[in-house]
PDB file of N, CA and C in Angstrom:
ATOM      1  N   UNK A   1     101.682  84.708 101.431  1.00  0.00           N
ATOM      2  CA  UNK A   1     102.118  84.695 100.050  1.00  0.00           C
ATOM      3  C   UNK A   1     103.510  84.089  99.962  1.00  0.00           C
ATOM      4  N   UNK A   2     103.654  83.450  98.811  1.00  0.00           N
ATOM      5  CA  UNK A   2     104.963  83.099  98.600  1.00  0.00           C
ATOM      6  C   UNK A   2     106.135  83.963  98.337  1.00  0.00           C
ATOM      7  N   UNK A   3     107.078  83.888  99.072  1.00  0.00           N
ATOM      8  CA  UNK A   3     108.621  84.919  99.679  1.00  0.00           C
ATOM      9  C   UNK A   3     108.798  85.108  98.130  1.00  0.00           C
ATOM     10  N   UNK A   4     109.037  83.903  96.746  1.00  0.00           N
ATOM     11  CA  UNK A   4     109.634  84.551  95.675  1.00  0.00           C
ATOM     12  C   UNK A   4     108.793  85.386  94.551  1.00  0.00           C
ATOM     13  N   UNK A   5     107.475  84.970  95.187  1.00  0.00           N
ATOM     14  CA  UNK A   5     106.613  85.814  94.523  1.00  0.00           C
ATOM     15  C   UNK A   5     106.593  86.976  95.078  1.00  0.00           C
ATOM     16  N   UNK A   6     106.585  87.447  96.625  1.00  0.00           N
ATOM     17  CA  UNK A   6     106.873  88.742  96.835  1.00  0.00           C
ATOM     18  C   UNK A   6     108.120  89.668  96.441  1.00  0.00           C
ATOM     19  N   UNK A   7     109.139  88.780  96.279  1.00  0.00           N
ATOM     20  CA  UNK A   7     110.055  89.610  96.023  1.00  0.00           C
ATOM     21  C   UNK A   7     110.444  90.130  94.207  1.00  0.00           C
ATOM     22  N   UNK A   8     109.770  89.041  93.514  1.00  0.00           N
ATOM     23  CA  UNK A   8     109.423  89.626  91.931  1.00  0.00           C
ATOM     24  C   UNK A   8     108.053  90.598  91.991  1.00  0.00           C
ATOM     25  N   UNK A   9     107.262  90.508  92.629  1.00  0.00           N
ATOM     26  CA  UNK A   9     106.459  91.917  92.860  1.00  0.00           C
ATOM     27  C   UNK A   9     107.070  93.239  92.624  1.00  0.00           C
ATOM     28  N   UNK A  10     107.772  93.093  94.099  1.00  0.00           N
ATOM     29  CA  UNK A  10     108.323  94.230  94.622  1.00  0.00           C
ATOM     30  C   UNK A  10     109.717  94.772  93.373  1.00  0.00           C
ATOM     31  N   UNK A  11     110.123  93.853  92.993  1.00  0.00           N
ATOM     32  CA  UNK A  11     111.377  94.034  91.791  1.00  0.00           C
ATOM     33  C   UNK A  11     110.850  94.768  90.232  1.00  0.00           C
ATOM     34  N   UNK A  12     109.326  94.270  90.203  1.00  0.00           N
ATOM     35  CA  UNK A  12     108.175  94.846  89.204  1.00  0.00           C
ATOM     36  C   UNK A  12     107.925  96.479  89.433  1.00  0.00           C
ATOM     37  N   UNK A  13     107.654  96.526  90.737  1.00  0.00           N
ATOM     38  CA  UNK A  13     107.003  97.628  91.203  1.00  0.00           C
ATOM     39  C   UNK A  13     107.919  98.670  91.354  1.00  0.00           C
ATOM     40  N   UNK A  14     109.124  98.032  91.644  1.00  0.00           N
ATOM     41  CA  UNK A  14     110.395  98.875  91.422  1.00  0.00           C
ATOM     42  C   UNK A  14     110.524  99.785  90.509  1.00  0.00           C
ATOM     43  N   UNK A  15     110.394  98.798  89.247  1.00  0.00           N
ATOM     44  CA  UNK A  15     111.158  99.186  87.566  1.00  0.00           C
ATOM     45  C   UNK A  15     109.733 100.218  87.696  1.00  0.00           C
ATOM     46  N   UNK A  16     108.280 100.064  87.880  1.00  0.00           N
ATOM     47  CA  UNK A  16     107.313 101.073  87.553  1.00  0.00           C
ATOM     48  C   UNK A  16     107.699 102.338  88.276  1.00  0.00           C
ATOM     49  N   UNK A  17     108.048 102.497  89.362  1.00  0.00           N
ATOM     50  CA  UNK A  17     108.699 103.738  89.881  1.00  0.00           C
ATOM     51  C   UNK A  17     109.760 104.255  89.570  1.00  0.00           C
ATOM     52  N   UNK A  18     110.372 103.831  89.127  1.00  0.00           N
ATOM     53  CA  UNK A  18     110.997 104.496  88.080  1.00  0.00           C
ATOM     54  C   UNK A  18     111.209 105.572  86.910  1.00  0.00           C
ATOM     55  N   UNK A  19     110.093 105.007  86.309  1.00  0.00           N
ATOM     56  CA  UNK A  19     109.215 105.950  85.370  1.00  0.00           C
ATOM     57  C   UNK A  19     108.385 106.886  85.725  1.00  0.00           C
ATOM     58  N   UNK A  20     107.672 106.924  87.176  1.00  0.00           N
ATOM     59  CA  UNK A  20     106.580 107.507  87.539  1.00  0.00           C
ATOM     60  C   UNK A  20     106.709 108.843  87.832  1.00  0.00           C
ATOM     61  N   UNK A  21     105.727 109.723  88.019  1.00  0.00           N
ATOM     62  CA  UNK A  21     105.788 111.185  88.853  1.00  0.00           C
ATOM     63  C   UNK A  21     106.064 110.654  90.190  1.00  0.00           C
ATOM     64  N   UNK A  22     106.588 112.057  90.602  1.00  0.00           N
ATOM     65  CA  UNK A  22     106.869 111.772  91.938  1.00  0.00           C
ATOM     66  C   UNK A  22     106.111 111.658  93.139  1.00  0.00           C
ATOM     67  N   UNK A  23     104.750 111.554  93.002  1.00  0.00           N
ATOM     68  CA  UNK A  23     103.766 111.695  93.874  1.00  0.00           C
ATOM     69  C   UNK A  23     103.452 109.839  93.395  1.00  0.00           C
ATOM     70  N   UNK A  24     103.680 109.392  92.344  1.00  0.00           N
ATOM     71  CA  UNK A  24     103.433 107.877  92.186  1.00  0.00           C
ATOM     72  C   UNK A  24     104.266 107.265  92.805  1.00  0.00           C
ATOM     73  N   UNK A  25     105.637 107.764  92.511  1.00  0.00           N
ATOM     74  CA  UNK A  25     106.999 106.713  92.938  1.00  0.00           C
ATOM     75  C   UNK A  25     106.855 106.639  94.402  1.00  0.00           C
ATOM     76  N   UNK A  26     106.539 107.726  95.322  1.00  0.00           N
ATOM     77  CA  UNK A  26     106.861 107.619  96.739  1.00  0.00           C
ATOM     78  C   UNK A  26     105.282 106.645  97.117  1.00  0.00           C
ATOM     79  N   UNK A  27     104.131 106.724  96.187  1.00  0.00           N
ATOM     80  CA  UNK A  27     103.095 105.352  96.858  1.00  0.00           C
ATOM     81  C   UNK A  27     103.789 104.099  96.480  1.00  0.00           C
ATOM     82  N   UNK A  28     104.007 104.039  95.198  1.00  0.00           N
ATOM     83  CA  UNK A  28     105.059 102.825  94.704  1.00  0.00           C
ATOM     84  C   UNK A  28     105.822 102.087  95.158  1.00  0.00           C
ATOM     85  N   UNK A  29     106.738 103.345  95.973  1.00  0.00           N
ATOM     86  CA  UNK A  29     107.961 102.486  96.869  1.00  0.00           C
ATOM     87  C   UNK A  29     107.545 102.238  98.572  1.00  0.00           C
ATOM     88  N   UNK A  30     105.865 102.939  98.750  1.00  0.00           N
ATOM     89  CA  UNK A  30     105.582 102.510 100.103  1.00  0.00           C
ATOM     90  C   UNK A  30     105.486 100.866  99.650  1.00  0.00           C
ATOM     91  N   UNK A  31     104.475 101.031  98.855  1.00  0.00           N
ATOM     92  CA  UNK A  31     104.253  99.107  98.074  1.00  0.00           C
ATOM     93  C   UNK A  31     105.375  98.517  98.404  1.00  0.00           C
ATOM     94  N   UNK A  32     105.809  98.519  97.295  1.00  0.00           N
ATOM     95  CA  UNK A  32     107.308  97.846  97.737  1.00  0.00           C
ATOM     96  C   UNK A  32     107.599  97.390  99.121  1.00  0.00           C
ATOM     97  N   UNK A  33     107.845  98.384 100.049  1.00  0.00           N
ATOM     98  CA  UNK A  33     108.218  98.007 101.253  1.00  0.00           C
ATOM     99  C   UNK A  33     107.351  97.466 101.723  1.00  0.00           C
ATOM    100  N   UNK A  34     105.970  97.198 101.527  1.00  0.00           N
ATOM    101  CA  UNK A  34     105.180  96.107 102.243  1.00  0.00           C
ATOM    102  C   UNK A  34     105.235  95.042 101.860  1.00  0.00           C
ATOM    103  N   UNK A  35     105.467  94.419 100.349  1.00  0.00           N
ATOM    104  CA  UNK A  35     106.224  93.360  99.479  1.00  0.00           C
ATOM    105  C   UNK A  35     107.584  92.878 100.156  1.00  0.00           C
ATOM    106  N   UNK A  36     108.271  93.623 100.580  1.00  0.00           N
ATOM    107  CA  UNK A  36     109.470  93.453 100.593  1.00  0.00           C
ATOM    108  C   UNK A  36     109.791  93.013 102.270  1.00  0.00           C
ATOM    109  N   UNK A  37     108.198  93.474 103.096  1.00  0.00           N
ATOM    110  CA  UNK A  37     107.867  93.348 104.092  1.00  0.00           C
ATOM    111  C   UNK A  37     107.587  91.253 104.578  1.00  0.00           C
ATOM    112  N   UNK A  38     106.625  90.986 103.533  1.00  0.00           N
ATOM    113  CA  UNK A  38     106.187  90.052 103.383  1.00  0.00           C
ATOM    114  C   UNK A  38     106.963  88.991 102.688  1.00  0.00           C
ATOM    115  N   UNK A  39     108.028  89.489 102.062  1.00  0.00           N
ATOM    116  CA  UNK A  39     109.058  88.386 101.810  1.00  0.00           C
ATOM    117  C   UNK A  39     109.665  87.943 102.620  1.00  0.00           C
ATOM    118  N   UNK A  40     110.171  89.082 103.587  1.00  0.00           N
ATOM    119  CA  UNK A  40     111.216  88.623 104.969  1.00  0.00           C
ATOM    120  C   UNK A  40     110.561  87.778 105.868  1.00  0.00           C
ATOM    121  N   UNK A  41     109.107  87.374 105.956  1.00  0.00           N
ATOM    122  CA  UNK A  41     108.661  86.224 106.622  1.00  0.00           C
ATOM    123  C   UNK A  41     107.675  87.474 107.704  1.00  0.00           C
ATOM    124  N   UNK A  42     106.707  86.339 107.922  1.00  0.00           N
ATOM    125  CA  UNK A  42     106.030  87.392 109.396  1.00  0.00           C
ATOM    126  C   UNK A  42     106.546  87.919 110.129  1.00  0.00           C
ATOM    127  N   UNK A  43     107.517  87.426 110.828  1.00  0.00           N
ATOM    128  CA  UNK A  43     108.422  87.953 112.268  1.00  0.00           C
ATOM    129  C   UNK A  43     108.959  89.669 111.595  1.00  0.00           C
ATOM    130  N   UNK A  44     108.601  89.669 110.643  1.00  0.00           N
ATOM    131  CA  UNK A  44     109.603  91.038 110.302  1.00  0.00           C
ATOM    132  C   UNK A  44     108.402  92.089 109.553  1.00  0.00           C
ATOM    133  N   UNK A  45     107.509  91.456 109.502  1.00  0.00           N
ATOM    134  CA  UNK A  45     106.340  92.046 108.901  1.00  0.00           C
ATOM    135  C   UNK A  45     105.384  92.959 109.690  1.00  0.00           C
ATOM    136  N   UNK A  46     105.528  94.057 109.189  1.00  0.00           N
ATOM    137  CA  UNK A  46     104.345  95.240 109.741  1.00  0.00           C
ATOM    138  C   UNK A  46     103.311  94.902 109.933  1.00  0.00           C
ATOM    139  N   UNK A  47     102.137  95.403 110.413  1.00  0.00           N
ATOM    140  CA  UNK A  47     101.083  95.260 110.724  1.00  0.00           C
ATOM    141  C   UNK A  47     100.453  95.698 109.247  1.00  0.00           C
ATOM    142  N   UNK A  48     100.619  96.641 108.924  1.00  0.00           N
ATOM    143  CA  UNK A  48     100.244  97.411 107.875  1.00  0.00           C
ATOM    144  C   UNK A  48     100.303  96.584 106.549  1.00  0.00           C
ATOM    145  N   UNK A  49     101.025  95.641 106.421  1.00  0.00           N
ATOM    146  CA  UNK A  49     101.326  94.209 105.349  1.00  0.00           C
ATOM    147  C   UNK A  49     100.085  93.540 105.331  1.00  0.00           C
ATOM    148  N   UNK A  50     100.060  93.100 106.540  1.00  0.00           N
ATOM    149  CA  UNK A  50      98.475  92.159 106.836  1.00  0.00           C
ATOM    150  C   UNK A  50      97.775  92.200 106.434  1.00  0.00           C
ATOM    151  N   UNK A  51      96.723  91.459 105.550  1.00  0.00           N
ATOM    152  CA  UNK A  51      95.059  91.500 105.176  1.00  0.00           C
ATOM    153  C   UNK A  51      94.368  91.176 106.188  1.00  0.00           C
ATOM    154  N   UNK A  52      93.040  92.236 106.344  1.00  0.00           N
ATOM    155  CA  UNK A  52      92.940  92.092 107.612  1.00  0.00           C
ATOM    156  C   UNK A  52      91.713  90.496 107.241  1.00  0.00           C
ATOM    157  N   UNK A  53      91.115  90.282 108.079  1.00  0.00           N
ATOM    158  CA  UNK A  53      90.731  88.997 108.264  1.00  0.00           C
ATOM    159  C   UNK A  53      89.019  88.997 108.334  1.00  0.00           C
ATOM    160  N   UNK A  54      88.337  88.439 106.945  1.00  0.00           N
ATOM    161  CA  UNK A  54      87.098  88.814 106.529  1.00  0.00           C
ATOM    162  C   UNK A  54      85.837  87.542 107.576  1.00  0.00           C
ATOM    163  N   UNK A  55      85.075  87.992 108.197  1.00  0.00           N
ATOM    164  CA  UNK A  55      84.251  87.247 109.210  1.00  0.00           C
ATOM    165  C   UNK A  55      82.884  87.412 108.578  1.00  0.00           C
ATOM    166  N   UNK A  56      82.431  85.973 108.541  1.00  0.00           N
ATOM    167  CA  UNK A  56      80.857  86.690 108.577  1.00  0.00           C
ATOM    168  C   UNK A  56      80.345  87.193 110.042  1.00  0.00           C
ATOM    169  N   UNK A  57      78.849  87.734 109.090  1.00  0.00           N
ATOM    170  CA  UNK A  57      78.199  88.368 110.228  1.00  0.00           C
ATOM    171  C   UNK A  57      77.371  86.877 111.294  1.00  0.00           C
ATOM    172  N   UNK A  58      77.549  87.579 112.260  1.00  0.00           N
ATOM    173  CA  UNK A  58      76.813  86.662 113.811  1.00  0.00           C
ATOM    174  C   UNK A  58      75.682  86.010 112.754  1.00  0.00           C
ATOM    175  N   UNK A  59      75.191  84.379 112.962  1.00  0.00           N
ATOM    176  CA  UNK A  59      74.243  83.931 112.582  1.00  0.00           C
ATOM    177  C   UNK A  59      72.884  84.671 113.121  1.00  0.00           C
ATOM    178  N   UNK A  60      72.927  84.878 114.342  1.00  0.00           N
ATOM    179  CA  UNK A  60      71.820  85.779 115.135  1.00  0.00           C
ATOM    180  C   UNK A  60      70.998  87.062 114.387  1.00  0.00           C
ATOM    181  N   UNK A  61      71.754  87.752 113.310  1.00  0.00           N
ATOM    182  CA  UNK A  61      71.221  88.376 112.553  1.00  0.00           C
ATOM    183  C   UNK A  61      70.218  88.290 111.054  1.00  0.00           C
ATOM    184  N   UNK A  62      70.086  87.167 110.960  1.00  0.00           N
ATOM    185  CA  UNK A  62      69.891  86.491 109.903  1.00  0.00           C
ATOM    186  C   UNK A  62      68.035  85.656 110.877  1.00  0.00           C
ATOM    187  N   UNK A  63      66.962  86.111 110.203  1.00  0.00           N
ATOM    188  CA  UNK A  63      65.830  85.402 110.844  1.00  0.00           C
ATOM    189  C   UNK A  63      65.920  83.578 110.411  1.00  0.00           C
ATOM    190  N   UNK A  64      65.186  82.809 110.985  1.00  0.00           N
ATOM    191  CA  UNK A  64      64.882  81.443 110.574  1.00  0.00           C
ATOM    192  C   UNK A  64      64.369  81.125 109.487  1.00  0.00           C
ATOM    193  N   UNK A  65      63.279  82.149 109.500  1.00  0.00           N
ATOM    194  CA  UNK A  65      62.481  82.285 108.394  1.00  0.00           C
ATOM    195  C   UNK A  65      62.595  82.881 106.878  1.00  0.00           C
ATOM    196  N   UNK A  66      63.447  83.105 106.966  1.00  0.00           N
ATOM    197  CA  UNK A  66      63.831  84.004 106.056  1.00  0.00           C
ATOM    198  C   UNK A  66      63.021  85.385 105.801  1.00  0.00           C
ATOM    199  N   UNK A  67      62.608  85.763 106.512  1.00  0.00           N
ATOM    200  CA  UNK A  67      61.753  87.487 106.266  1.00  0.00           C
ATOM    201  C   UNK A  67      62.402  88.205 107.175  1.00  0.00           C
ATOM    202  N   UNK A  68      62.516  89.758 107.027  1.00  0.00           N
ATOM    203  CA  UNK A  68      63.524  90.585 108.025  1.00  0.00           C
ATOM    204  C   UNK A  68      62.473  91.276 108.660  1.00  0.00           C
TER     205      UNK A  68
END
């Protein structure tokens, strides 16, 4: 994602915690820190930031024929 788009996210998500209960603000400001994660560039980025990475399934599962 783009660094200035993460960091107006995270500046968004801010101002909403703000307002929130306190059981919102502390998920809110985990957000944040994964935003704020992903602005600083990969090298500084958690694991936990990451999308993990969508695969199809093995062609091998899938008949020729199309009937299962």
């Amino acid at each position: 994602m783009d660094e200035d788009f993460c960091r107006e996210r995270g500046q968004r998500i801010r101002a909403l915690a703000e307002c929130a209960d306190p059981f919102t603000r502390r998920r809110l400001l985990a957000l944040v820190g994964r935003y704020d994660a992903m602005a600083a560039g990969p090298s500084r980025s958690p694991r936990s930031a990451e999308l993990p990475v969508r695969r199809p399934p093995p062609a091998s599962t899938f008949s020729a024929t199309g009937q299962a």
